[in-house]
PDB file of N, CA and C in Angstrom:
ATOM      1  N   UNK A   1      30.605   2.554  29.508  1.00  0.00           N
ATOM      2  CA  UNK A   1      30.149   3.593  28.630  1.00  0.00           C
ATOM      3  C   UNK A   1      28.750   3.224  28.117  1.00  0.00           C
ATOM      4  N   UNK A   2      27.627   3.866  27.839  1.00  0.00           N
ATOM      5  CA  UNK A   2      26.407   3.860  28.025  1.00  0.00           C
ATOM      6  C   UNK A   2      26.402   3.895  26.582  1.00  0.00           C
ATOM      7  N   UNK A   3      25.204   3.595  25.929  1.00  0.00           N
ATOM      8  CA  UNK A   3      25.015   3.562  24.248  1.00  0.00           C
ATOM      9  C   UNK A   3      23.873   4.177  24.242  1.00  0.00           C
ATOM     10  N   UNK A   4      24.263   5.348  22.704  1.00  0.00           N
ATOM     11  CA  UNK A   4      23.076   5.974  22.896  1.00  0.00           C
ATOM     12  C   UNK A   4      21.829   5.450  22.011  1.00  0.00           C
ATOM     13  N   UNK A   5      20.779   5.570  22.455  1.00  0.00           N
ATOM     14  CA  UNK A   5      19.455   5.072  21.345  1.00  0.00           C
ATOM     15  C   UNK A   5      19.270   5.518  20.536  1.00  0.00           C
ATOM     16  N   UNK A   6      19.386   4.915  19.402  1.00  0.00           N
ATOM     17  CA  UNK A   6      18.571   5.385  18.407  1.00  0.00           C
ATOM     18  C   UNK A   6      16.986   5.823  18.086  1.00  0.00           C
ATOM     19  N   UNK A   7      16.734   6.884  17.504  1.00  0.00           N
ATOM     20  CA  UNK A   7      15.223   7.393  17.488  1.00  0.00           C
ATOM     21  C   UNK A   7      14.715   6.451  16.348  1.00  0.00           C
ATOM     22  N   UNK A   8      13.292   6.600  16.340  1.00  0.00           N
ATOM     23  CA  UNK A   8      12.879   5.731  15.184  1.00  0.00           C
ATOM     24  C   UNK A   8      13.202   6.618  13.661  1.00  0.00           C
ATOM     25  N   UNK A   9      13.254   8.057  13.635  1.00  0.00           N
ATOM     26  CA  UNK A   9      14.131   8.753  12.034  1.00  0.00           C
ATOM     27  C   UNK A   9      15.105   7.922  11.652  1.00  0.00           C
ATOM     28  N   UNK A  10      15.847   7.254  13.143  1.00  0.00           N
ATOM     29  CA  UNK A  10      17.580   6.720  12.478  1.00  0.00           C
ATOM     30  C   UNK A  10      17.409   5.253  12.048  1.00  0.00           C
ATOM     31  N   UNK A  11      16.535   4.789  12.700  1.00  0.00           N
ATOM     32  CA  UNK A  11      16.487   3.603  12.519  1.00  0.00           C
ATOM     33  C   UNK A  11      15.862   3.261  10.878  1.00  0.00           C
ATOM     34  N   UNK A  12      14.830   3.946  10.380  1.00  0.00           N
ATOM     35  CA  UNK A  12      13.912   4.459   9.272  1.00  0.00           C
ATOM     36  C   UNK A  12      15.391   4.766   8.304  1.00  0.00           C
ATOM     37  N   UNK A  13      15.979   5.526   8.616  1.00  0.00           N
ATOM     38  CA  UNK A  13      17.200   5.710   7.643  1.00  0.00           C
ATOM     39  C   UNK A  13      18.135   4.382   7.623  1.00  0.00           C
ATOM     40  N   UNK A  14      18.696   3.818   8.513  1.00  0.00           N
ATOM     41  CA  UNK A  14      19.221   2.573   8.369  1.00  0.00           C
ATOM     42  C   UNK A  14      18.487   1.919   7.682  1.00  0.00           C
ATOM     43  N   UNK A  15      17.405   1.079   7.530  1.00  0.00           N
ATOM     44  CA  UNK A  15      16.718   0.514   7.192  1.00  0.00           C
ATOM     45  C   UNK A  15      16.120   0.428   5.560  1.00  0.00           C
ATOM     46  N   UNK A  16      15.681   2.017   5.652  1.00  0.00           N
ATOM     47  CA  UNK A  16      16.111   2.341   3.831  1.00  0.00           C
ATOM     48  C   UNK A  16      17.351   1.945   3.617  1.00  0.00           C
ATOM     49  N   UNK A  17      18.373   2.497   4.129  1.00  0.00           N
ATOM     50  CA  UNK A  17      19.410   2.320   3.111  1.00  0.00           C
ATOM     51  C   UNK A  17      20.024   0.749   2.987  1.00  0.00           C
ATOM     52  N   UNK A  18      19.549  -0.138   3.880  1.00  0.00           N
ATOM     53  CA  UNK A  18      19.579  -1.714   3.987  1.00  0.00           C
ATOM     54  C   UNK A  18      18.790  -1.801   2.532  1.00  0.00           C
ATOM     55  N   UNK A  19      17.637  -1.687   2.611  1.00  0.00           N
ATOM     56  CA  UNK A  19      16.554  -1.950   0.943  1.00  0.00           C
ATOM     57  C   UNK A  19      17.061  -1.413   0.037  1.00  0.00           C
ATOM     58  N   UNK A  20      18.325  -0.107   0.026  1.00  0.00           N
ATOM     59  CA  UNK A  20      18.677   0.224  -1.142  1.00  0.00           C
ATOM     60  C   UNK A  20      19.392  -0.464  -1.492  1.00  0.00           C
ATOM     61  N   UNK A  21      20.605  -1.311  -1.035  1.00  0.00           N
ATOM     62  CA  UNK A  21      21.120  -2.224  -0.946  1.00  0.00           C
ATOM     63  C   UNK A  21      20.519  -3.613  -1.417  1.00  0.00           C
ATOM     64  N   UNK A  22      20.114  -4.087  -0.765  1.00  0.00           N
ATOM     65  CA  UNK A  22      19.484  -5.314  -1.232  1.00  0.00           C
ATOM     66  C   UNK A  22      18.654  -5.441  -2.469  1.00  0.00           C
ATOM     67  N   UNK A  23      17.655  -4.201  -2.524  1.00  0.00           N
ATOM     68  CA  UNK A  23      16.821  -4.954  -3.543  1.00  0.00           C
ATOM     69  C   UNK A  23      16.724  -5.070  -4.910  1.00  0.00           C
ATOM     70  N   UNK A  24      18.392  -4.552  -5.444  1.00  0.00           N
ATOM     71  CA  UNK A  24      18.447  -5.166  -6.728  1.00  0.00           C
ATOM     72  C   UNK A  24      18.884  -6.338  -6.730  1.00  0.00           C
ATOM     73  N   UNK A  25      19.196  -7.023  -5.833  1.00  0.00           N
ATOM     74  CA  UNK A  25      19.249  -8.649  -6.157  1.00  0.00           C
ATOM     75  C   UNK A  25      18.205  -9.791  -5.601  1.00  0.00           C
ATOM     76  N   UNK A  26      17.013  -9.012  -5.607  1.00  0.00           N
ATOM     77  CA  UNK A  26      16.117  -9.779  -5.416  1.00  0.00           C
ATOM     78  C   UNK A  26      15.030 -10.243  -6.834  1.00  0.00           C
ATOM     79  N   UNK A  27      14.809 -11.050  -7.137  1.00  0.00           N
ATOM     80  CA  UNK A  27      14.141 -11.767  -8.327  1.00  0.00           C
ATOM     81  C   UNK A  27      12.337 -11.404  -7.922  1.00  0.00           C
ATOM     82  N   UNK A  28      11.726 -10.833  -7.972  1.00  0.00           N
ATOM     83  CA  UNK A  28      10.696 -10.668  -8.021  1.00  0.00           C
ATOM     84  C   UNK A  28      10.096 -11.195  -9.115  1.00  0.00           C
ATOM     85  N   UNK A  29      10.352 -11.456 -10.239  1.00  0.00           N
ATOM     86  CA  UNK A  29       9.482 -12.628 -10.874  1.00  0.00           C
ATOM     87  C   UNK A  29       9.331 -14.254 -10.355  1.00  0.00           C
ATOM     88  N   UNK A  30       9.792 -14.518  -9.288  1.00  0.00           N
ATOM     89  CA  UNK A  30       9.819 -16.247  -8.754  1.00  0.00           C
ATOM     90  C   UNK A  30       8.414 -16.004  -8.006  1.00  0.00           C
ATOM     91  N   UNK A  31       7.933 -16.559  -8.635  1.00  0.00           N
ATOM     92  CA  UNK A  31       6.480 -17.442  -8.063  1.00  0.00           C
ATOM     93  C   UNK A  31       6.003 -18.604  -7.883  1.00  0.00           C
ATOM     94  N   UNK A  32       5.095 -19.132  -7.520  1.00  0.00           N
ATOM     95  CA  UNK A  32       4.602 -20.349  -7.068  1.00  0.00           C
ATOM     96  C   UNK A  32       3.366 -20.020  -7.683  1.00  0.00           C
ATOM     97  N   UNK A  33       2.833 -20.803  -8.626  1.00  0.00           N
ATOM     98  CA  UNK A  33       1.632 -20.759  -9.024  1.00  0.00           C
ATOM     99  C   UNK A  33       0.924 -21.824  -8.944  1.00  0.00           C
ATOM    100  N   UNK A  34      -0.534 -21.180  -8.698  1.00  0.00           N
ATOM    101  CA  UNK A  34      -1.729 -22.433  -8.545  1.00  0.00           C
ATOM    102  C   UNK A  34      -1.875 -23.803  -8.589  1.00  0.00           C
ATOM    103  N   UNK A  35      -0.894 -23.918  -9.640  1.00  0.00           N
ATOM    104  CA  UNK A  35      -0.915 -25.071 -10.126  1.00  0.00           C
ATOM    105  C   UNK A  35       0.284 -26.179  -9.493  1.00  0.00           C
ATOM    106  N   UNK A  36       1.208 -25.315  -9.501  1.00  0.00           N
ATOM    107  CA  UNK A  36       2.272 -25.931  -8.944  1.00  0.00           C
ATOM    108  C   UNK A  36       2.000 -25.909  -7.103  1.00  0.00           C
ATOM    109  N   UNK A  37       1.307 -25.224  -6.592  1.00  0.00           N
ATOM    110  CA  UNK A  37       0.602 -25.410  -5.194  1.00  0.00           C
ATOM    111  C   UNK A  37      -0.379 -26.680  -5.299  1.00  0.00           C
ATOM    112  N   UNK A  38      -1.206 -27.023  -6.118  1.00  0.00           N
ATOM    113  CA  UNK A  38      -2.001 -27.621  -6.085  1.00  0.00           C
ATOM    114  C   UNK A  38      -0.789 -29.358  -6.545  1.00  0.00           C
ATOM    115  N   UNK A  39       0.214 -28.994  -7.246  1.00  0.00           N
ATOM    116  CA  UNK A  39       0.926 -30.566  -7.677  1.00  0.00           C
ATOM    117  C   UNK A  39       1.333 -30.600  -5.636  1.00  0.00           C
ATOM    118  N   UNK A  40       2.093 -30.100  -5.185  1.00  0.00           N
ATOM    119  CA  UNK A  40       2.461 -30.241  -4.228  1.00  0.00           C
ATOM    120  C   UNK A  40       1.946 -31.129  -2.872  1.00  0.00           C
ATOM    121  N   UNK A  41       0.793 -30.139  -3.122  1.00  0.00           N
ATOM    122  CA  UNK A  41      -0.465 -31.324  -1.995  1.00  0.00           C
ATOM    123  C   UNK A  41      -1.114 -32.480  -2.788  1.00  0.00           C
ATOM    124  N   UNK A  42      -1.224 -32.468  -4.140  1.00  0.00           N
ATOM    125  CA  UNK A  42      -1.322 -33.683  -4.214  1.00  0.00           C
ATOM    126  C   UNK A  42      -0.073 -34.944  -3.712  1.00  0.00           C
ATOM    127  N   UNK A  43       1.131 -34.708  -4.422  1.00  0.00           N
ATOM    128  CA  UNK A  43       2.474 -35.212  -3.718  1.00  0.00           C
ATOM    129  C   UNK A  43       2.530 -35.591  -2.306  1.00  0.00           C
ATOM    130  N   UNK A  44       2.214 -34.942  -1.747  1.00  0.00           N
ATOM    131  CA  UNK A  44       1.966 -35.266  -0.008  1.00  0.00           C
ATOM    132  C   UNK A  44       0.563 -36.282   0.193  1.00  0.00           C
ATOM    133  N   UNK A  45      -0.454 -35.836  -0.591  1.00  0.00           N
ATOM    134  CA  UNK A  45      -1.469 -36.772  -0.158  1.00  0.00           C
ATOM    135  C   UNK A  45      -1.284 -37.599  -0.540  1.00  0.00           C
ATOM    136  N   UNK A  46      -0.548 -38.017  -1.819  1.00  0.00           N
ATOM    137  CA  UNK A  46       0.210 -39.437  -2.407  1.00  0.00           C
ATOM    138  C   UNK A  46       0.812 -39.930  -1.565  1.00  0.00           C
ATOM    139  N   UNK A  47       1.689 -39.248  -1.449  1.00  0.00           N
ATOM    140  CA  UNK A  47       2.637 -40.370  -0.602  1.00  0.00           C
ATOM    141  C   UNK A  47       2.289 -40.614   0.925  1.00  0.00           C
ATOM    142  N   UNK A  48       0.965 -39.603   1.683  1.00  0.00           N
ATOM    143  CA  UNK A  48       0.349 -40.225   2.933  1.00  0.00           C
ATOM    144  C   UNK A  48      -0.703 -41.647   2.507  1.00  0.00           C
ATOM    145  N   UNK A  49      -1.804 -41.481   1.309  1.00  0.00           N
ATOM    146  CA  UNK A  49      -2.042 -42.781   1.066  1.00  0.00           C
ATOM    147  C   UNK A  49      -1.706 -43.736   1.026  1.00  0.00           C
ATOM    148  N   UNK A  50      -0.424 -43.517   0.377  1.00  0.00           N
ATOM    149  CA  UNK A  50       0.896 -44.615   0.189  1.00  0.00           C
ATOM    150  C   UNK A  50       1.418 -45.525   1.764  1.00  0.00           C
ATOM    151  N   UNK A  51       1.699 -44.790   1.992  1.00  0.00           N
ATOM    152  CA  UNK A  51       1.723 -44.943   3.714  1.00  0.00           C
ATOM    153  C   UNK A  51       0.825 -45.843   4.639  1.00  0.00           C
ATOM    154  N   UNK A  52      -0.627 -45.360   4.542  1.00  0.00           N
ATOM    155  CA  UNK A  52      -1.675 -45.214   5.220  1.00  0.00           C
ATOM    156  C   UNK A  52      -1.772 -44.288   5.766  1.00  0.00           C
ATOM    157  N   UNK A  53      -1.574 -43.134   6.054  1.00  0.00           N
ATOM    158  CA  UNK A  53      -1.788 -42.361   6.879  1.00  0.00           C
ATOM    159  C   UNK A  53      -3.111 -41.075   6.715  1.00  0.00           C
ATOM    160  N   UNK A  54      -3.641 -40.842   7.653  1.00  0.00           N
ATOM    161  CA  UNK A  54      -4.615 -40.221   7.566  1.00  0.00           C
ATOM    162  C   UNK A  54      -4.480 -38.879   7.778  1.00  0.00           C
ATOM    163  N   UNK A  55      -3.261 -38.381   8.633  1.00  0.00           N
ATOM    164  CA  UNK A  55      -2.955 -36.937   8.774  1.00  0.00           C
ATOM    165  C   UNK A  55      -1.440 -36.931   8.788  1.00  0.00           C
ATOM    166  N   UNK A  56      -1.173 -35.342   8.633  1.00  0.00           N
ATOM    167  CA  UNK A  56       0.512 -35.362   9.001  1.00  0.00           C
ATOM    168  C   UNK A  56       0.823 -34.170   9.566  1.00  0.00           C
ATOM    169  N   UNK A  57       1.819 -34.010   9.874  1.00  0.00           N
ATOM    170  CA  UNK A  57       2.221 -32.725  10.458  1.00  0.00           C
ATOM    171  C   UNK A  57       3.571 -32.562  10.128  1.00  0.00           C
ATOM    172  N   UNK A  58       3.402 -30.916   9.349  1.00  0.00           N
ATOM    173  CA  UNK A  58       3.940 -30.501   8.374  1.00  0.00           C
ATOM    174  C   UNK A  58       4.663 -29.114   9.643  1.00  0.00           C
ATOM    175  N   UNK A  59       6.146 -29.122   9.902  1.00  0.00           N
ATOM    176  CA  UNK A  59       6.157 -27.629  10.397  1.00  0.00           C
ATOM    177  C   UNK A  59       7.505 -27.123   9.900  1.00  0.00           C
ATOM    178  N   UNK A  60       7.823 -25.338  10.533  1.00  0.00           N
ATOM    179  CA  UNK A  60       9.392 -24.938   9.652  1.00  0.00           C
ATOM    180  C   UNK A  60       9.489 -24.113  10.585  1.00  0.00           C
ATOM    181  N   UNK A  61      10.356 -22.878  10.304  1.00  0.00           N
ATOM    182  CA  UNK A  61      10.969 -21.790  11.350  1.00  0.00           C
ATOM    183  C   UNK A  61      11.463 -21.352  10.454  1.00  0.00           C
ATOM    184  N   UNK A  62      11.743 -19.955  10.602  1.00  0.00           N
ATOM    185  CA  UNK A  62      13.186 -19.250   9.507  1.00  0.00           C
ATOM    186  C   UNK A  62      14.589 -20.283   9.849  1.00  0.00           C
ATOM    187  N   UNK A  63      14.547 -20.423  10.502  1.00  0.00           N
ATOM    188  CA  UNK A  63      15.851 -21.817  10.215  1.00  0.00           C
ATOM    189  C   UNK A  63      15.983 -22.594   9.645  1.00  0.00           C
ATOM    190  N   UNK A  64      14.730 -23.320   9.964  1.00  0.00           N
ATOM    191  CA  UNK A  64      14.674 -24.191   8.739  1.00  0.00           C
ATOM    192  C   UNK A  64      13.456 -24.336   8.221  1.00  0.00           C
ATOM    193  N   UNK A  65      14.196 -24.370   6.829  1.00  0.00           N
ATOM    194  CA  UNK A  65      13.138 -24.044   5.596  1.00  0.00           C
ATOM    195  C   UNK A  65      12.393 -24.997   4.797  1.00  0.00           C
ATOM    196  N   UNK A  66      11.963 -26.525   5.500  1.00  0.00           N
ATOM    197  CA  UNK A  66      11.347 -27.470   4.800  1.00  0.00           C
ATOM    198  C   UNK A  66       9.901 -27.249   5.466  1.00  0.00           C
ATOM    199  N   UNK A  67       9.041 -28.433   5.067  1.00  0.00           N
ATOM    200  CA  UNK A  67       8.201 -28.863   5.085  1.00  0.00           C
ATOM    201  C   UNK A  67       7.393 -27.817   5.146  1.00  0.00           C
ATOM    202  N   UNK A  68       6.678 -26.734   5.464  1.00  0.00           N
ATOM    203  CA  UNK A  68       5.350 -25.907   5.160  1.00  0.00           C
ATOM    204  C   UNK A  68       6.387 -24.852   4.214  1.00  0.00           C
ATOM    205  N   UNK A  69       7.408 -24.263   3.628  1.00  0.00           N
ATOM    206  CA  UNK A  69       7.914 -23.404   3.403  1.00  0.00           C
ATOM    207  C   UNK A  69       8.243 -24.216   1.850  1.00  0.00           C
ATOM    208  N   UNK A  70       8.386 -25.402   1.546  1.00  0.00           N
ATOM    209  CA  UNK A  70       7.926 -26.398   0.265  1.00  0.00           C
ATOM    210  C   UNK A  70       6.649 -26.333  -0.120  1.00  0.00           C
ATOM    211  N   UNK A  71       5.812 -26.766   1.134  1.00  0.00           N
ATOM    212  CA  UNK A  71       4.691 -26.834   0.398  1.00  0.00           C
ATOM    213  C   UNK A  71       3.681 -25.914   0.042  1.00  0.00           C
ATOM    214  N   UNK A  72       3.913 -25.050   1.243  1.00  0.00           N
ATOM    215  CA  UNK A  72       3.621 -23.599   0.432  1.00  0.00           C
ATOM    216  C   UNK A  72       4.019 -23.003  -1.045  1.00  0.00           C
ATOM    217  N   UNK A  73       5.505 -22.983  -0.768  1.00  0.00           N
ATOM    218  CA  UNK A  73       5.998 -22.456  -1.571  1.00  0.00           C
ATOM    219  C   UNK A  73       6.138 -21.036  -1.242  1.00  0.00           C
ATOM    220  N   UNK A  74       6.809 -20.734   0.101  1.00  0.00           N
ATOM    221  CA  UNK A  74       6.376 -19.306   0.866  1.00  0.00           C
ATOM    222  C   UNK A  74       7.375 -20.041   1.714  1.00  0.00           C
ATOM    223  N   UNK A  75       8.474 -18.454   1.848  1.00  0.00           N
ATOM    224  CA  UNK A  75       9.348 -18.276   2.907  1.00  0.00           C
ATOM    225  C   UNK A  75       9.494 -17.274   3.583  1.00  0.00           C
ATOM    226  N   UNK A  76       9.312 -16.893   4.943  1.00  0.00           N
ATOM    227  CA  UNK A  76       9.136 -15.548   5.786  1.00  0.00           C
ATOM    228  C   UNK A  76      10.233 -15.744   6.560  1.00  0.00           C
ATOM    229  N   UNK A  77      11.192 -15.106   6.490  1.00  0.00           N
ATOM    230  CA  UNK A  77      12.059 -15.461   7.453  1.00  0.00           C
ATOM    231  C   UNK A  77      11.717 -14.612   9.331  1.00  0.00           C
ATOM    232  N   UNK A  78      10.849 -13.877   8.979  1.00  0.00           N
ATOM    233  CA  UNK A  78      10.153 -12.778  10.276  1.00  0.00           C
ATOM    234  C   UNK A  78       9.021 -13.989  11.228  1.00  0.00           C
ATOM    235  N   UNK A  79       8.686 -15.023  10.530  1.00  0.00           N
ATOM    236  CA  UNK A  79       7.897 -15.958  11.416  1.00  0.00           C
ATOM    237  C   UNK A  79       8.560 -16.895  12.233  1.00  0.00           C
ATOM    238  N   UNK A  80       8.001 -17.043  13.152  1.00  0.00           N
ATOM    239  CA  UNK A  80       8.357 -18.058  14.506  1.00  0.00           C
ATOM    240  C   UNK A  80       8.364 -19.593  14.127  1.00  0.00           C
ATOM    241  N   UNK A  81       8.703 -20.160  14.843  1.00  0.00           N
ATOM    242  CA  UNK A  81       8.171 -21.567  14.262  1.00  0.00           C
ATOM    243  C   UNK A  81       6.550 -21.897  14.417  1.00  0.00           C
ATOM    244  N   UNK A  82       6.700 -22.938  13.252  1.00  0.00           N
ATOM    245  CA  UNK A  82       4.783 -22.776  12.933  1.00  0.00           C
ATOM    246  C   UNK A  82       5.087 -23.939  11.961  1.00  0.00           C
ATOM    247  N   UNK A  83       3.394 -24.658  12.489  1.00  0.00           N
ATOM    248  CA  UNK A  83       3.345 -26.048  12.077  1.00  0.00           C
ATOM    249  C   UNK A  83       1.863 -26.140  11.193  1.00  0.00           C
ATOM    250  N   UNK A  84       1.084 -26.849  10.596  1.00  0.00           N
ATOM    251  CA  UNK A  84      -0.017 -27.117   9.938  1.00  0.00           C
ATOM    252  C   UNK A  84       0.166 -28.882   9.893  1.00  0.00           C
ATOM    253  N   UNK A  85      -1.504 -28.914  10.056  1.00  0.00           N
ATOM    254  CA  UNK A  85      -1.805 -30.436  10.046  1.00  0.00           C
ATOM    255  C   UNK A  85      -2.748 -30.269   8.489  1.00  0.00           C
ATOM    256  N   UNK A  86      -2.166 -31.852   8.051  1.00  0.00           N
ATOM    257  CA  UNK A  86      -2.501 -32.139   6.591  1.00  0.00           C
ATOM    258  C   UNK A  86      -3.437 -33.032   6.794  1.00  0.00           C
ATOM    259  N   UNK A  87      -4.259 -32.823   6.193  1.00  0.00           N
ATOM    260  CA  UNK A  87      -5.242 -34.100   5.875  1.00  0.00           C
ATOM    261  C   UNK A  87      -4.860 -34.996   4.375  1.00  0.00           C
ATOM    262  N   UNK A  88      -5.712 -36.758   4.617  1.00  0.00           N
ATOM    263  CA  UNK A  88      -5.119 -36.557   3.485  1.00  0.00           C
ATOM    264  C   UNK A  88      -6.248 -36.881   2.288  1.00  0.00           C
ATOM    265  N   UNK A  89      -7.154 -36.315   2.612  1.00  0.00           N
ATOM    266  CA  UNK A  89      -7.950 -35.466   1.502  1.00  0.00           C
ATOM    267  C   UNK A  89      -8.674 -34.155   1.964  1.00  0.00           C
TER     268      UNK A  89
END
């Protein structure tokens, strides 16, 4: 038995009604501010000095949610995996 496609109207309607759903339990006041971005990379460049180390490599995925998704302070769960190199100044 063959399935029929959905047009993009139905999909647009699913989709609202997913956000009507969800987005009263989302906290839109949680932020990451300047400051607390800026303690973060210091923390990392600490503890690469500490080390010795001169660079690092920092990466995440919507799976998993450490190292650039900390130090950001930014979680996308729609991105691929993805890495950033740290200096450590």
């Amino acid at each position: 038995m063959a399935r029929a496609r959905l047009g993009v109207k139905d999909m647009g309607r699913i989709a609202g009604r997913i956000v009507d759903k969800a987005i009263g339990g989302i906290d839109f006041s949680v932020r990451v501010t300047g400051a607390d971005f800026q303690r973060r990379w210091r923390t990392v460049q600490t503890a690469m000095k500490e080390k010795g180390y001169d660079l690092a490599y920092a990466c995440g995925s919507e799976v998993d949610r450490s190292d650039v998704a900390w130090l950001a302070g930014f979680y996308d769960p729609i991105v691929e995996r993805y890495a950033v190199l740290l200096p450590v100044s």
